[in-house]
PDB file of N, CA and C in Angstrom:
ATOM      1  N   UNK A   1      23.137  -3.932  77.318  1.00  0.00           N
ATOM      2  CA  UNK A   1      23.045  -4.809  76.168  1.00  0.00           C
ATOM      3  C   UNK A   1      24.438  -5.355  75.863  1.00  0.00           C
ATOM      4  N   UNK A   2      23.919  -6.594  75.455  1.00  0.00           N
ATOM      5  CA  UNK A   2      25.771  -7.210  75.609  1.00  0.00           C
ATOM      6  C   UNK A   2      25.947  -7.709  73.818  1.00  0.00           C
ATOM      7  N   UNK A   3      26.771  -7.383  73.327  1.00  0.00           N
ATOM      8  CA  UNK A   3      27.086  -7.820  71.926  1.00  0.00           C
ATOM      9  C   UNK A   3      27.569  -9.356  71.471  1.00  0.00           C
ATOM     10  N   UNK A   4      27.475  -9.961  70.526  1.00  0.00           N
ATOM     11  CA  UNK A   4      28.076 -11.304  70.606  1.00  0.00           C
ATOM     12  C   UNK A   4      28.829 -11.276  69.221  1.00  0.00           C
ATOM     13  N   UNK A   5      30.427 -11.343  69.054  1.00  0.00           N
ATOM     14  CA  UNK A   5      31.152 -11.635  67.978  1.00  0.00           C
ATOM     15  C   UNK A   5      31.268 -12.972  67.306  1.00  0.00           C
ATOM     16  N   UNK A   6      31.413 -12.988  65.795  1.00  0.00           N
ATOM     17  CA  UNK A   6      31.590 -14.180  65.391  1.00  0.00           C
ATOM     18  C   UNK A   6      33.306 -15.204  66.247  1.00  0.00           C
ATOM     19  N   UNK A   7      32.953 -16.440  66.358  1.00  0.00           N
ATOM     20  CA  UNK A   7      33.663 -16.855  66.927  1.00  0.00           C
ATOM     21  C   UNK A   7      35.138 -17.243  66.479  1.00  0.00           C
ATOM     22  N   UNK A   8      36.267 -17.259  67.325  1.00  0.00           N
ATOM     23  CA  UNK A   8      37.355 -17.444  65.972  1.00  0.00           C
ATOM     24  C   UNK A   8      38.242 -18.608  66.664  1.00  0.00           C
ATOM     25  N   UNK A   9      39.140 -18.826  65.954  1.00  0.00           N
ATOM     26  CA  UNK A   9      39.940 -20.378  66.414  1.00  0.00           C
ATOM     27  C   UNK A   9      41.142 -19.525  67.499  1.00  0.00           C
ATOM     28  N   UNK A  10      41.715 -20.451  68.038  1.00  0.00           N
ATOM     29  CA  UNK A  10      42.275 -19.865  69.170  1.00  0.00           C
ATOM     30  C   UNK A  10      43.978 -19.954  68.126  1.00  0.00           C
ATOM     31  N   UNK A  11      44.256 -20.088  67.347  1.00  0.00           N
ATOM     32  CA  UNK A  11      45.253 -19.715  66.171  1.00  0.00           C
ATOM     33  C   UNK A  11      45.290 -18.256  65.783  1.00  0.00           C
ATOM     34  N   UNK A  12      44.157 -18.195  65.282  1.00  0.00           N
ATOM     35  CA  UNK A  12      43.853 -16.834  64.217  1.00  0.00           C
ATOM     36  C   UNK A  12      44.507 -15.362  65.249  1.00  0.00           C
ATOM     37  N   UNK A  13      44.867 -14.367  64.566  1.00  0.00           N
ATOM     38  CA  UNK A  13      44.763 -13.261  64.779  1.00  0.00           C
ATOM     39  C   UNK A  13      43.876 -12.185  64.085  1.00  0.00           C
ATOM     40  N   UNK A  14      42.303 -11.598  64.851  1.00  0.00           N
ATOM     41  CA  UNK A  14      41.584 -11.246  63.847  1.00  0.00           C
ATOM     42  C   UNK A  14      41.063 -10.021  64.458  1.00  0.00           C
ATOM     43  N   UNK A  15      40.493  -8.906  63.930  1.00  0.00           N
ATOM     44  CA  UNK A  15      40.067  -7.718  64.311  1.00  0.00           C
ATOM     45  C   UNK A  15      38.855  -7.369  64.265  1.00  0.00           C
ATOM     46  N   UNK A  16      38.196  -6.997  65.301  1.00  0.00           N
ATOM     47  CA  UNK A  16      36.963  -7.052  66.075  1.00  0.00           C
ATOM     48  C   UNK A  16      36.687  -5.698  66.476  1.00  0.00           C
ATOM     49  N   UNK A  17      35.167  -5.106  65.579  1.00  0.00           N
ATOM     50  CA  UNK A  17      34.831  -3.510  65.860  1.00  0.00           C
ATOM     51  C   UNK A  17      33.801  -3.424  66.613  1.00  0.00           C
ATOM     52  N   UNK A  18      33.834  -2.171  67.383  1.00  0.00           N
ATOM     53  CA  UNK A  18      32.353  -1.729  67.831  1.00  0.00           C
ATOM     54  C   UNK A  18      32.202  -0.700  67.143  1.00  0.00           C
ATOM     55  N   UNK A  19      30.481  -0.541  66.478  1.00  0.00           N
ATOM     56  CA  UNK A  19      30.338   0.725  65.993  1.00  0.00           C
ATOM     57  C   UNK A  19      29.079   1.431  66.365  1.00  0.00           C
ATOM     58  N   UNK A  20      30.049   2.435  67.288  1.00  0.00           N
ATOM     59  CA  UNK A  20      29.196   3.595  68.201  1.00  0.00           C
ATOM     60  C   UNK A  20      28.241   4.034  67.364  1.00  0.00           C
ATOM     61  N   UNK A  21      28.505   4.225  66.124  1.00  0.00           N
ATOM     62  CA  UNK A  21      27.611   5.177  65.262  1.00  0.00           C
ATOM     63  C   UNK A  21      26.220   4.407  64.639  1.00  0.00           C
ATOM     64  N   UNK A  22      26.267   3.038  65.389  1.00  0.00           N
ATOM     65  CA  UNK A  22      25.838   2.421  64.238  1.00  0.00           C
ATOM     66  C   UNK A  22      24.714   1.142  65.195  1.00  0.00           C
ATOM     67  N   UNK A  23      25.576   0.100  65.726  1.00  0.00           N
ATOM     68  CA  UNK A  23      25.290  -0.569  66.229  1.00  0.00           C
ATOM     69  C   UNK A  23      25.024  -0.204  67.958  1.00  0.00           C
ATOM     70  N   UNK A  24      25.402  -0.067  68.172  1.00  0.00           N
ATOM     71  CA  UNK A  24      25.582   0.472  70.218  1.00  0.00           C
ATOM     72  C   UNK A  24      25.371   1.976  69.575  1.00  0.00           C
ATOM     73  N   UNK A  25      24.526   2.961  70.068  1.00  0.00           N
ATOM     74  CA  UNK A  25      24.153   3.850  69.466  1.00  0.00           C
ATOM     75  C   UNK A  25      24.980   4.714  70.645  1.00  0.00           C
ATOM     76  N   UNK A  26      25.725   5.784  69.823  1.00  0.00           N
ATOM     77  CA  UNK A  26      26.687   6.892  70.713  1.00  0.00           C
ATOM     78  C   UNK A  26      26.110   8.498  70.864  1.00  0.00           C
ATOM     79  N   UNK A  27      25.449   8.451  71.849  1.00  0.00           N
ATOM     80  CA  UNK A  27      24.630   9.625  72.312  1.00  0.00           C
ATOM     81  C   UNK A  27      25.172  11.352  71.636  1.00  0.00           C
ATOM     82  N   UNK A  28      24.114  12.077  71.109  1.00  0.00           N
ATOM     83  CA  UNK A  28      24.509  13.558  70.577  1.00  0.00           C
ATOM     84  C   UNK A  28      25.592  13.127  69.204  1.00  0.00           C
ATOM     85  N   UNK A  29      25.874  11.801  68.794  1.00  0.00           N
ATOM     86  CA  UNK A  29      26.041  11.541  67.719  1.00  0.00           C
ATOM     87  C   UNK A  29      25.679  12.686  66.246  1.00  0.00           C
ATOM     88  N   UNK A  30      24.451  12.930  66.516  1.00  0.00           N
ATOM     89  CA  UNK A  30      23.606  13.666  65.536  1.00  0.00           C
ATOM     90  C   UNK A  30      24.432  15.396  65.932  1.00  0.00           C
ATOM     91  N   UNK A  31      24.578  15.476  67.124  1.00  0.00           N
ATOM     92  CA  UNK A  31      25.134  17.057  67.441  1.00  0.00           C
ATOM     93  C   UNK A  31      26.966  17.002  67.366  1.00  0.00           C
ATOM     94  N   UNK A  32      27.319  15.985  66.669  1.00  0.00           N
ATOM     95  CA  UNK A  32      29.236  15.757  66.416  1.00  0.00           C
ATOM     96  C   UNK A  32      29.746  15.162  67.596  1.00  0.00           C
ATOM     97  N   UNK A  33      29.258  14.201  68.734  1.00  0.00           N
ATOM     98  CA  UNK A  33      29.977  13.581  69.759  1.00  0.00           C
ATOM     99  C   UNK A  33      30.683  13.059  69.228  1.00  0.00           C
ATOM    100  N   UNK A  34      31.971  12.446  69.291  1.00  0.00           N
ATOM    101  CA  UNK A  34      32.930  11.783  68.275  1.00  0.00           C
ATOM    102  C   UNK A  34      33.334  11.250  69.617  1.00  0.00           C
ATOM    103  N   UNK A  35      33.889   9.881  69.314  1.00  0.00           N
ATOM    104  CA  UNK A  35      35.327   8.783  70.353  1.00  0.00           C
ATOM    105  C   UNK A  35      36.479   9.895  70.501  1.00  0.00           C
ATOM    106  N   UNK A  36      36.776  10.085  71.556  1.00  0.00           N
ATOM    107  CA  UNK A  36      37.797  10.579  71.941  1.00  0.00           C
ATOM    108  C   UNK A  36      39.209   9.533  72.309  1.00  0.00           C
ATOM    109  N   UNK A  37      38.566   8.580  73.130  1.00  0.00           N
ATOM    110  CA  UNK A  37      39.702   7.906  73.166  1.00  0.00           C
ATOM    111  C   UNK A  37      38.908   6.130  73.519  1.00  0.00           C
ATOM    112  N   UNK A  38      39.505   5.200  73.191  1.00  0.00           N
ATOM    113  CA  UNK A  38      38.798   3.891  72.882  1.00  0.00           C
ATOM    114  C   UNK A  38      39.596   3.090  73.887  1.00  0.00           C
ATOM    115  N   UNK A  39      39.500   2.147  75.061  1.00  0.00           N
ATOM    116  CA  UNK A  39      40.145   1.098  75.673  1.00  0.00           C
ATOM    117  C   UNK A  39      39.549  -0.134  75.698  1.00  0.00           C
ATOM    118  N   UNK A  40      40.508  -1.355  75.194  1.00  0.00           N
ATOM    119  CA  UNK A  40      39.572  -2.151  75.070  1.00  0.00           C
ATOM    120  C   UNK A  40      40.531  -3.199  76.307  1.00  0.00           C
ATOM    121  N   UNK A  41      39.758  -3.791  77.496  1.00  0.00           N
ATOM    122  CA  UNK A  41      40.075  -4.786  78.300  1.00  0.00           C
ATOM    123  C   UNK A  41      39.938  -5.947  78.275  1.00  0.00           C
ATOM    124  N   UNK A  42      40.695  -7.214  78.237  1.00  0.00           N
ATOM    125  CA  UNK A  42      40.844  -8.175  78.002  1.00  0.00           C
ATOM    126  C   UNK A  42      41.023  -8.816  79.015  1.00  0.00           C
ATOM    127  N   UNK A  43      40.015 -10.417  79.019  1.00  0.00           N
ATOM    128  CA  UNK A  43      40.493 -11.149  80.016  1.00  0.00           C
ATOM    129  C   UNK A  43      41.910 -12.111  79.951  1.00  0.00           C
ATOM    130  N   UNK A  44      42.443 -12.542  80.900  1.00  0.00           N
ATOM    131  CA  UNK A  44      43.320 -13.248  80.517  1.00  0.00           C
ATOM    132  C   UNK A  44      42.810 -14.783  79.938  1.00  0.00           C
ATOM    133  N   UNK A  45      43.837 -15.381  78.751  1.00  0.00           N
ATOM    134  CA  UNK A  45      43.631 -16.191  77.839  1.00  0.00           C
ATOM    135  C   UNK A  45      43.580 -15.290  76.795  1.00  0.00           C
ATOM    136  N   UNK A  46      42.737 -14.561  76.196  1.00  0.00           N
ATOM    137  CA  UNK A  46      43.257 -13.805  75.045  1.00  0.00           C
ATOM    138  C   UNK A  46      44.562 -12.658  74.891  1.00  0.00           C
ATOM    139  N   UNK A  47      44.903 -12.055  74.295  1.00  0.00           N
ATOM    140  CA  UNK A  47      46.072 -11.402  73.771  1.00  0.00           C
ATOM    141  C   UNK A  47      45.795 -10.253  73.182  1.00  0.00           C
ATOM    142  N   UNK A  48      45.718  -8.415  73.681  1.00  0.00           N
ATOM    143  CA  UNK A  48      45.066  -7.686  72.656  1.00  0.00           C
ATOM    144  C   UNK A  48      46.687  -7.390  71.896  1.00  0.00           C
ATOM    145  N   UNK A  49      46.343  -7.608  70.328  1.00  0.00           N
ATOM    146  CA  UNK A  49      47.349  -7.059  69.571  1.00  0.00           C
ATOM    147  C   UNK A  49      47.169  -5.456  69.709  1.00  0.00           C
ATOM    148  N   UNK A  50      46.695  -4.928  69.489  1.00  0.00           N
ATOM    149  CA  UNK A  50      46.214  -3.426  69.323  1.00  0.00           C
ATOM    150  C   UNK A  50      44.765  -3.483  69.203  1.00  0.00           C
ATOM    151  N   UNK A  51      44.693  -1.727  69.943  1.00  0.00           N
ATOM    152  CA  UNK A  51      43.446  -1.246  69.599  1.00  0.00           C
ATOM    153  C   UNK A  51      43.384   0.562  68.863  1.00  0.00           C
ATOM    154  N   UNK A  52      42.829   0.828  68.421  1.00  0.00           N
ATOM    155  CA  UNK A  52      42.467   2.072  67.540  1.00  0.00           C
ATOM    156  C   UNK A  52      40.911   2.307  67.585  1.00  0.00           C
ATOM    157  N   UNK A  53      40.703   3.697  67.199  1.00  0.00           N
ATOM    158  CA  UNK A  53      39.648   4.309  67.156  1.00  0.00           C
ATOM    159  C   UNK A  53      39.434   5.105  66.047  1.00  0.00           C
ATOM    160  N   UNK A  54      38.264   5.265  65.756  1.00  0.00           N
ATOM    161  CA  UNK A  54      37.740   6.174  64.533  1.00  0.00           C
ATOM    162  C   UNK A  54      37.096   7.315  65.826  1.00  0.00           C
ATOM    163  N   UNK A  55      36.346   8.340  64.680  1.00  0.00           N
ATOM    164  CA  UNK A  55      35.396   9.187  65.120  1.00  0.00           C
ATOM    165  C   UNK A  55      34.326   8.953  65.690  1.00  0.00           C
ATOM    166  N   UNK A  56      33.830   7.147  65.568  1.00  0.00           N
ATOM    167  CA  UNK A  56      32.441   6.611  65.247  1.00  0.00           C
ATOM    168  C   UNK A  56      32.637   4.726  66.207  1.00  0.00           C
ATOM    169  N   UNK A  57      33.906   4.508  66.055  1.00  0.00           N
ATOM    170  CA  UNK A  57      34.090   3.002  65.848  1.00  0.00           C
ATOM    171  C   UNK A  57      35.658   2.867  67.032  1.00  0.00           C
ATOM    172  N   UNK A  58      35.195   1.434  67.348  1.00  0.00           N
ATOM    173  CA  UNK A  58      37.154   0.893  68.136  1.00  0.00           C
ATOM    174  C   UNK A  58      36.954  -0.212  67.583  1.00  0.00           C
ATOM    175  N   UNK A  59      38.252  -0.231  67.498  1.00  0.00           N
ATOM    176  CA  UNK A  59      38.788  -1.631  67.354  1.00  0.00           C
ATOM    177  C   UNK A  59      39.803  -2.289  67.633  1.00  0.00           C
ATOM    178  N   UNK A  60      39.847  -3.992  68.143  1.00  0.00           N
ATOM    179  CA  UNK A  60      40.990  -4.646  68.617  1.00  0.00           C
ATOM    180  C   UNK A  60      41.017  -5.289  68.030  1.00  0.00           C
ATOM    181  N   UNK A  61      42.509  -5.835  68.155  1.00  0.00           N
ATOM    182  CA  UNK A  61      42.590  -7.052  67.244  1.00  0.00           C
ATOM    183  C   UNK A  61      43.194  -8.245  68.286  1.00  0.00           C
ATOM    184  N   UNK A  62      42.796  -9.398  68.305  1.00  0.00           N
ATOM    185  CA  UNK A  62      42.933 -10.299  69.302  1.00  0.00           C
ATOM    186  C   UNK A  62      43.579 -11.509  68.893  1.00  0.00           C
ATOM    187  N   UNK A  63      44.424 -12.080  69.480  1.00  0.00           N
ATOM    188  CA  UNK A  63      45.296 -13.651  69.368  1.00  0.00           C
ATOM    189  C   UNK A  63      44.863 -14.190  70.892  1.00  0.00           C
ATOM    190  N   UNK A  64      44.741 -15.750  70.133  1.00  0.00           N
ATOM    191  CA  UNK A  64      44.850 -16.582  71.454  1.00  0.00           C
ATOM    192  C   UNK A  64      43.674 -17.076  72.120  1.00  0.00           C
ATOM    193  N   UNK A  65      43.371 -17.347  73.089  1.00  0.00           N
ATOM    194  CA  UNK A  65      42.104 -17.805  73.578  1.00  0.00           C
ATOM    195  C   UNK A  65      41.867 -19.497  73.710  1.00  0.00           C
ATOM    196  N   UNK A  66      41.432 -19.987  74.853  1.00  0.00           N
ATOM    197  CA  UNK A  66      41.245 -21.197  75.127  1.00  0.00           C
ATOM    198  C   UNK A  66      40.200 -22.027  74.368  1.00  0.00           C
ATOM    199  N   UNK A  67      40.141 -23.352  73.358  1.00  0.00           N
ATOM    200  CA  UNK A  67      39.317 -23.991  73.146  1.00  0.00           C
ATOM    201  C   UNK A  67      38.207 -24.250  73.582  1.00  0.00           C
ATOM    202  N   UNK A  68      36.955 -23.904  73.229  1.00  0.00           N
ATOM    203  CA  UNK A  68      35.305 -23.926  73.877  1.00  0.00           C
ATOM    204  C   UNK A  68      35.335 -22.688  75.077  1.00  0.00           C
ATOM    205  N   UNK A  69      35.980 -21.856  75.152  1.00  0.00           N
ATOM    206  CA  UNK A  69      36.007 -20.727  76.030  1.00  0.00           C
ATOM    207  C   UNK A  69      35.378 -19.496  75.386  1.00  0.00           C
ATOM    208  N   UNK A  70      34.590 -19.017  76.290  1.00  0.00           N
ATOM    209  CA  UNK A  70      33.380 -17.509  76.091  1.00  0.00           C
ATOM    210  C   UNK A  70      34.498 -16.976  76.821  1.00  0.00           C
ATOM    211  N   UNK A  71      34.758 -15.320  76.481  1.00  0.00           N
ATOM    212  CA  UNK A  71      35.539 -14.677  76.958  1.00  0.00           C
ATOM    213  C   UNK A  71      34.304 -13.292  76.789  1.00  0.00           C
ATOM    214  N   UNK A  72      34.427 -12.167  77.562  1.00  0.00           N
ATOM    215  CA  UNK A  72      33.694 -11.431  77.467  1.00  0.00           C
ATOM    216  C   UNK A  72      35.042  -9.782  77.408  1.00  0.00           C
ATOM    217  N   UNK A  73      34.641  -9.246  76.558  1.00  0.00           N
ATOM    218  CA  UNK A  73      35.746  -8.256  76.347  1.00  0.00           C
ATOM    219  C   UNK A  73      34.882  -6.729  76.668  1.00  0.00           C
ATOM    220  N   UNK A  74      35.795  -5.757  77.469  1.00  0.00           N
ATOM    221  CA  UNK A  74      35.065  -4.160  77.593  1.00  0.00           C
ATOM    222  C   UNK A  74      35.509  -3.695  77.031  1.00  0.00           C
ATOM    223  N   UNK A  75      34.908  -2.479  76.296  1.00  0.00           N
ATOM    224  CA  UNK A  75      35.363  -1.612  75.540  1.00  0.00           C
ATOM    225  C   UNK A  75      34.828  -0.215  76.443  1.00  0.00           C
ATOM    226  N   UNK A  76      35.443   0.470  76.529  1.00  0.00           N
ATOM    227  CA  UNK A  76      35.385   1.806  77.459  1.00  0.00           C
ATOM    228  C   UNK A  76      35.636   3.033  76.607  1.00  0.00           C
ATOM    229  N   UNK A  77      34.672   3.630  76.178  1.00  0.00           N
ATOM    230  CA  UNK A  77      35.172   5.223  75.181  1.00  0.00           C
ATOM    231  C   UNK A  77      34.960   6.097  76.361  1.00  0.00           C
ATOM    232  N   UNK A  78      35.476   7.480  75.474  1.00  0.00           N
ATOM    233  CA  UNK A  78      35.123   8.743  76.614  1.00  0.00           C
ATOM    234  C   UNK A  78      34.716   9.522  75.134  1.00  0.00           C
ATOM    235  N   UNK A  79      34.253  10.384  74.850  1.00  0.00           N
ATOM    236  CA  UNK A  79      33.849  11.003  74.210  1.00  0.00           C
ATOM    237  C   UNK A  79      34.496  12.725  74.279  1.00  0.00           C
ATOM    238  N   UNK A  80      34.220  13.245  73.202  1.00  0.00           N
ATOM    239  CA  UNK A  80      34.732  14.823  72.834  1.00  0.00           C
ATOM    240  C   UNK A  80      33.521  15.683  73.631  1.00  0.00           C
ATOM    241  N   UNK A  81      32.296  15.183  74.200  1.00  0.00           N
ATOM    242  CA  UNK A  81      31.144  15.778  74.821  1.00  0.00           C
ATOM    243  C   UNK A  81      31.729  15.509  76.099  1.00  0.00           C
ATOM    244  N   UNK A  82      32.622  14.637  76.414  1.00  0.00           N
ATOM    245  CA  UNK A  82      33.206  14.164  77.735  1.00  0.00           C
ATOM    246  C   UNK A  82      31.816  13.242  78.623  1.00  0.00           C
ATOM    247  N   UNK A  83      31.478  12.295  77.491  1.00  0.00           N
ATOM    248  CA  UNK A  83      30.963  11.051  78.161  1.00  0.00           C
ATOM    249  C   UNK A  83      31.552   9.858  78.446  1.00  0.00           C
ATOM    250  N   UNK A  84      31.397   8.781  79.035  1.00  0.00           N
ATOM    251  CA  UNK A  84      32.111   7.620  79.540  1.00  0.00           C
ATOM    252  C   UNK A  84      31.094   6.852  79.326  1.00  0.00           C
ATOM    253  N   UNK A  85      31.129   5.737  77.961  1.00  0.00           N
ATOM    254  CA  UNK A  85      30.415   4.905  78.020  1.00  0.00           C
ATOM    255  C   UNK A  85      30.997   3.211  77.755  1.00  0.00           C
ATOM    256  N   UNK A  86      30.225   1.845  78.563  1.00  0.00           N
ATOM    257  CA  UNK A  86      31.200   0.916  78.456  1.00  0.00           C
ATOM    258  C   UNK A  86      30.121   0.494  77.674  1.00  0.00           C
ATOM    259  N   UNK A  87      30.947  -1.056  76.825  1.00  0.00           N
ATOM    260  CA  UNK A  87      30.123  -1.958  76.155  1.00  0.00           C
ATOM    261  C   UNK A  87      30.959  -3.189  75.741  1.00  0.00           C
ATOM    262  N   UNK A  88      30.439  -4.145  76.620  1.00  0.00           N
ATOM    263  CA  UNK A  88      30.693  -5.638  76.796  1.00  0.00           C
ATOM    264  C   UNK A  88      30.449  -6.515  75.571  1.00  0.00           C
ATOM    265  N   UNK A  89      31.451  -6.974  75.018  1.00  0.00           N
ATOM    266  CA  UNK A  89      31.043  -8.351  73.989  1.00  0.00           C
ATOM    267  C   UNK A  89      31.917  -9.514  74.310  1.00  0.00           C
ATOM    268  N   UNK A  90      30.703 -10.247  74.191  1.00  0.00           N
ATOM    269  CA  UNK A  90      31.483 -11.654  74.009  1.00  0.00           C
ATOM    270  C   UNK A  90      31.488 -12.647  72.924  1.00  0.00           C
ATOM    271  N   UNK A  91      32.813 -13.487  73.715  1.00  0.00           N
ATOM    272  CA  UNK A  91      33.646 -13.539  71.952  1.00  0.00           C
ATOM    273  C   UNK A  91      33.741 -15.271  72.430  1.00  0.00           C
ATOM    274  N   UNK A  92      33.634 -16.190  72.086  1.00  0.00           N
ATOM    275  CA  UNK A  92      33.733 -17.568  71.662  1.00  0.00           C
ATOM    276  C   UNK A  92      34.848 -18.242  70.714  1.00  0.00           C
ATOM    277  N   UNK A  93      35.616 -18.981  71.546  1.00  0.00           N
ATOM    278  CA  UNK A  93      36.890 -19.442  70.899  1.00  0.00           C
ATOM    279  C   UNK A  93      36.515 -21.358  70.240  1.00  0.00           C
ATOM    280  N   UNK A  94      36.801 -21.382  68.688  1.00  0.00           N
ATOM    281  CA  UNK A  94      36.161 -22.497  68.201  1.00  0.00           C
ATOM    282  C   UNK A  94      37.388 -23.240  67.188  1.00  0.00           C
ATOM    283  N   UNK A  95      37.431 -24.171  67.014  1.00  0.00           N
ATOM    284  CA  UNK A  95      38.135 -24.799  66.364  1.00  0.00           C
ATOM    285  C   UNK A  95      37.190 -24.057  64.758  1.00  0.00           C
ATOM    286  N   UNK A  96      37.950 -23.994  63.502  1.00  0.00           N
ATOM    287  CA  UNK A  96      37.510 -23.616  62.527  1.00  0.00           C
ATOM    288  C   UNK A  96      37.505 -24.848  61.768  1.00  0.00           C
TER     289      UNK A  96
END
């Protein structure tokens, strides 16, 4: 399943979550699986400022990106159960 973010101007610098707990559902959740560690991969044309993690959630924050360009971004957790799960969104660069 592939996620789709609201789209942002290729100016902005703005921060963009996944939430394991919530939306993309993060397995044994219910038995305390928690994010262990969050990577988020970027194609080139965008810019990751940083990324961070909760117990539940990642997040990046992104600059840059080409006018009328779909960019598709991975996010890769590993989990405290020691799972490896990916999840693809794509992100749309728009004049505001």
């Amino acid at each position: 399943m592939s996620l789709k973010w609201p789209p942002k101007d290729p100016d902005e610098i703005l921060d963009y979550t996944i939430d394991w707990g919530g939306s993309v559902e993060l397995p044994g959740r219910t038995f305390g699986d928690t994010i262990l560690t969050a990577i988020f991969t970027v194609p080139v044309g965008l810019t990751k400022q940083s990324e961070s993690h909760t117990p539940t959630t990642a997040t990046v924050w992104l600059a840059g990106g080409t006018l009328g360009a779909t960019y598709e971004i991975l996010c890769r957790i590993t989990t405290a159960g020691g799972r490896t799960m990916d999840q693809t969104t794509k992100l749309s660069i728009k004049a505001k």
